[in-house]
Every structure is written in structure tokens, then in C-alpha cells.
N, C-alpha and C. Protein backbone atom coordinates (compact mmCIF):
# COMPACT_ATOMS: atom_id res chain seq x y z
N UNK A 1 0.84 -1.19 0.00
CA UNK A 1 0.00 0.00 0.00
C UNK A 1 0.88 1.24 0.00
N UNK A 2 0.03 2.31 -0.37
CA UNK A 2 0.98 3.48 -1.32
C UNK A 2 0.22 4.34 -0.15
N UNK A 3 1.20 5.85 0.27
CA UNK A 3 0.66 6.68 0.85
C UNK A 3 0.16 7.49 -0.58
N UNK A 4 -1.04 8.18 -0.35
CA UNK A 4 -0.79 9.16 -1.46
C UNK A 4 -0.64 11.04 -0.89
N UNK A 5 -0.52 11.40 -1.92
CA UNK A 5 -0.23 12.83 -1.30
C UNK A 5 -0.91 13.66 -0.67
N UNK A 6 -2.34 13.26 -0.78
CA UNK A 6 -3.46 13.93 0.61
C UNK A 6 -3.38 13.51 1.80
N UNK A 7 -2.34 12.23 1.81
CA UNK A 7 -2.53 11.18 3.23
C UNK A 7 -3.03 9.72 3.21
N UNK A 8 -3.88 9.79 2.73
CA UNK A 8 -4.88 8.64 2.30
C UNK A 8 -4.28 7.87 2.13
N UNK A 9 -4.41 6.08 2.39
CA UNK A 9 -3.31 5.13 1.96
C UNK A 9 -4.15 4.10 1.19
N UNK A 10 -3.46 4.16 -0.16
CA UNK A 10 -4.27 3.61 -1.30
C UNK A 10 -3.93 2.21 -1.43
N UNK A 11 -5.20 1.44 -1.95
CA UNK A 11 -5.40 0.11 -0.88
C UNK A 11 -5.70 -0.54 -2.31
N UNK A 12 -5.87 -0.05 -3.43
CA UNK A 12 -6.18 -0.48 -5.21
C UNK A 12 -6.04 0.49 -5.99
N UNK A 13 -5.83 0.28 -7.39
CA UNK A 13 -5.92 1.50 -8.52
C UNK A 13 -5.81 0.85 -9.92
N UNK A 14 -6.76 1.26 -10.56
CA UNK A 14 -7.57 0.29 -11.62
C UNK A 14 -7.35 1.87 -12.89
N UNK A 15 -7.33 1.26 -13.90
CA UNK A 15 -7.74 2.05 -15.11
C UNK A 15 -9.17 2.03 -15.77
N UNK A 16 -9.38 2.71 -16.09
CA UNK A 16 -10.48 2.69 -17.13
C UNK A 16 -10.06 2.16 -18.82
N UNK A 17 -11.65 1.97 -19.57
CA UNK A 17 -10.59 1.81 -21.08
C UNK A 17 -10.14 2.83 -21.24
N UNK A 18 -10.30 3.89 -21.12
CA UNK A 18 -10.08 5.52 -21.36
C UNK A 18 -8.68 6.00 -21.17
N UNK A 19 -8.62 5.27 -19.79
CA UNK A 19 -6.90 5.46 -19.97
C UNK A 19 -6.93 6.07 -18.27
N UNK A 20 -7.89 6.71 -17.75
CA UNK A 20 -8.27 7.19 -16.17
C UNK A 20 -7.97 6.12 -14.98
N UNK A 21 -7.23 6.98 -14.14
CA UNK A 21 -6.46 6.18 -13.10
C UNK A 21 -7.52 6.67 -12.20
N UNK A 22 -8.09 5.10 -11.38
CA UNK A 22 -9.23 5.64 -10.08
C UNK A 22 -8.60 4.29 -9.42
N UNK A 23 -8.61 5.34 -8.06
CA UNK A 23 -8.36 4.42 -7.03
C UNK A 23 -9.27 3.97 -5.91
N UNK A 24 -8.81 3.09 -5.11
CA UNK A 24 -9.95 3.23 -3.80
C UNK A 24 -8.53 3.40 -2.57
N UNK A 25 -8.84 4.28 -1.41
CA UNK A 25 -8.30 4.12 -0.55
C UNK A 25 -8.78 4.74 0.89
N UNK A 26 -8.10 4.37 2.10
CA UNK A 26 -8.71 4.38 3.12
C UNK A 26 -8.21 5.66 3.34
N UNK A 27 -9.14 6.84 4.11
CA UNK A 27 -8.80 7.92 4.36
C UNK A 27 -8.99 8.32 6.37
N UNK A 28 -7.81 7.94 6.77
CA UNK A 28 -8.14 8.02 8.13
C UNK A 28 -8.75 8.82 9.17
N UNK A 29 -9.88 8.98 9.73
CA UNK A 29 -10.34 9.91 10.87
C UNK A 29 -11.34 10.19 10.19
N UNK A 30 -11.67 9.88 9.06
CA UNK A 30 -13.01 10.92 8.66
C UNK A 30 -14.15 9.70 8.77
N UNK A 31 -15.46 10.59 8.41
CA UNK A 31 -16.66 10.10 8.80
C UNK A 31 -16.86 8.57 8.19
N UNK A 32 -16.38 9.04 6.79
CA UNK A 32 -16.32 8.06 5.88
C UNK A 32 -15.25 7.96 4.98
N UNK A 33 -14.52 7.07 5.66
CA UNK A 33 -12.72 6.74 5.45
C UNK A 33 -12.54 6.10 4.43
N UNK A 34 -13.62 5.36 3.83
CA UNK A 34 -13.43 4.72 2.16
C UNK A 34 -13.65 5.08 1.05
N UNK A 35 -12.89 5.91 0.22
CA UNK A 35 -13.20 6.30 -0.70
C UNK A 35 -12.81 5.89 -2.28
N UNK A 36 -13.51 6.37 -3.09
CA UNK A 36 -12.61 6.22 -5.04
C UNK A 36 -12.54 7.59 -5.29
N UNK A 37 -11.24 7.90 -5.78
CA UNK A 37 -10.64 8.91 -6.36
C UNK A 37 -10.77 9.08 -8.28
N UNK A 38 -11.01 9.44 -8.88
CA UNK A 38 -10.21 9.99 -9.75
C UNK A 38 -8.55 10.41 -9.38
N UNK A 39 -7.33 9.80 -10.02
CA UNK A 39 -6.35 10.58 -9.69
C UNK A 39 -5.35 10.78 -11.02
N UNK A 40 -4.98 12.57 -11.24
CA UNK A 40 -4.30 12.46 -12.37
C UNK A 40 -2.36 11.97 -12.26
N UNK A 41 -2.12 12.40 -13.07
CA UNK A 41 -0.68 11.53 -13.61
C UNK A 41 0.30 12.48 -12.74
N UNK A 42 -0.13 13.32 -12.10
CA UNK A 42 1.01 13.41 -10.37
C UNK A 42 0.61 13.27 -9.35
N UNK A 43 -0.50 12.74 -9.35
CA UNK A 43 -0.92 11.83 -7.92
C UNK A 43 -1.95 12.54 -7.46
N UNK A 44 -2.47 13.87 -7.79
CA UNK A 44 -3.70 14.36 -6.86
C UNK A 44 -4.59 13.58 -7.51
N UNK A 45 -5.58 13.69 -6.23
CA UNK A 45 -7.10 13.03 -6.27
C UNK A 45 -7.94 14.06 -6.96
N UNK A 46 -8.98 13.53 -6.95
CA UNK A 46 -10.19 14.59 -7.32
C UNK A 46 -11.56 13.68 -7.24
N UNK A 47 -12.66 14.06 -7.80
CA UNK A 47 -14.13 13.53 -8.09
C UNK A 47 -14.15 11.99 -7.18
N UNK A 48 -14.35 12.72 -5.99
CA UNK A 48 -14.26 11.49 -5.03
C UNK A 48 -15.90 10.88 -5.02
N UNK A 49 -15.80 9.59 -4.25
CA UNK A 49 -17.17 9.29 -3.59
C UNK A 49 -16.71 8.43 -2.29
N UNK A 50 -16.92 8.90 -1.36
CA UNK A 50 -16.70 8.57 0.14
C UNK A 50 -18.08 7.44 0.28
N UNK A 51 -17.70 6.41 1.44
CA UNK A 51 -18.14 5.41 1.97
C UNK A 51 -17.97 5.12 3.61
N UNK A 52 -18.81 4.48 3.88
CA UNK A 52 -18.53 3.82 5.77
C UNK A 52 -17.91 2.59 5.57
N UNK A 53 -18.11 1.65 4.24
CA UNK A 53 -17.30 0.51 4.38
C UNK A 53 -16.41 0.27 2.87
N UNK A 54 -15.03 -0.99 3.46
CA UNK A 54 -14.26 -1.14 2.22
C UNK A 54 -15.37 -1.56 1.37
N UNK A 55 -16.80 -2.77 1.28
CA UNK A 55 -17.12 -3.23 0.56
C UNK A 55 -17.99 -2.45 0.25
N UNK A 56 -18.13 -1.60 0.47
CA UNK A 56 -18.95 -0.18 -0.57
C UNK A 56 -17.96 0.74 -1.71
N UNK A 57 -16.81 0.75 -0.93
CA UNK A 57 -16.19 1.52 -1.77
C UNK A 57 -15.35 0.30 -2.96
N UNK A 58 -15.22 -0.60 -2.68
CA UNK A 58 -14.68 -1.92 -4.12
C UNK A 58 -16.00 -2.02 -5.28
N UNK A 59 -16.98 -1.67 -4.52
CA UNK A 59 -18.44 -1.96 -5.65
C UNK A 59 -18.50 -0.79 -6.08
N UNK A 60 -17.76 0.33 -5.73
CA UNK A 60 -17.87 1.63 -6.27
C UNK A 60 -17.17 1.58 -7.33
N UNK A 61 -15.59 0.67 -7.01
CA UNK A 61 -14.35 1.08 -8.03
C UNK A 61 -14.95 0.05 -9.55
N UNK A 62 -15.31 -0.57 -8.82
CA UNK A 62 -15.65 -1.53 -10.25
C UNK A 62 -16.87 -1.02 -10.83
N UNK A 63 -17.63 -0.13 -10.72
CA UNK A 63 -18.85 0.19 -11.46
C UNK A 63 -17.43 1.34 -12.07
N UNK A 64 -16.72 2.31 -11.27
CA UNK A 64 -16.27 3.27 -11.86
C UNK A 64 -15.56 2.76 -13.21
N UNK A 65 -14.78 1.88 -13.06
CA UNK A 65 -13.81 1.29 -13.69
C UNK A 65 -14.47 0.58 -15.41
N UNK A 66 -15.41 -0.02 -14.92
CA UNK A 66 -16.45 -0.30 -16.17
C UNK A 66 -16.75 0.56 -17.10
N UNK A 67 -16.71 1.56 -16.92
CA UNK A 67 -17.03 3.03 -17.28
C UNK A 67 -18.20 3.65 -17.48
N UNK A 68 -19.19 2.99 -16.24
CA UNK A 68 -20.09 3.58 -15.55
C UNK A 68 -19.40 4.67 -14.59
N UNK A 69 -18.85 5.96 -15.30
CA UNK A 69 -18.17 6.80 -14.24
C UNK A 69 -19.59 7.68 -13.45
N UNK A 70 -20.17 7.03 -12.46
CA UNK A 70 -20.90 7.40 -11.33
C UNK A 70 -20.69 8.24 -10.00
């Protein structure tokens, strides 16, 4: 597992066909610590969707990843 540069410690990271790097990773202390990122090609995040559990946020990455970008 990768720290990334908000903190967050990224726990998967999948492409799209598109070529879009989205990750899922755990974001510590907050309400809802599981999230998928969008992240571009120097590491910031963006167009998040936060979760209460890992198995919300893996059913997230794989709808994202499909390219149901939701």
C-alpha cells in the first residue's frame, strides 16, 4: 500500500478503457474513510465518492472502472 499525497493510503488502482487512473483508498479519521478517487498523472485526487465501508467503496471502483463513471 501506497501513501498518497493527501494522506490517504491507497489500498487499489484500476484504469479505465479511457486510460483514467481511479483508485480506492482508506482515508483516516473521517466520517467516511473509504473512498474512489479519480487521480491524475502526479498523484492528486479529485471527483471522489466517500463510503462507511471497504465493501462499498470496491463496488464503487468496479462500477467506476467499467465506465459507468458514477
Amino acid at each position: 500500500m501506497q501513501v498518497l499525497r493527501n494522506g490517504a493510503v491507497r489500498v487499489d488502482e484500476r484504469r479505465t478503457i479511457r486510460g483514467e487512473i481511479l483508485v480506492l483508498a482508506y482515508w483516516e479519521g473521517r466520517d467516511l474513510p473509504w473512498v474512489t478517487w479519480r487521480m491524475d498523472g502526479e498523484g492528486h485526487c479529485y471527483w471522489g465518492h466517500y463510503f462507511k465501508t471497504l465493501a462499498e467503496a470496491a463496488q464503487n471502483l468496479e462500477v467506476r472502472v467499467g465506465g459507468n463513471l458514477v
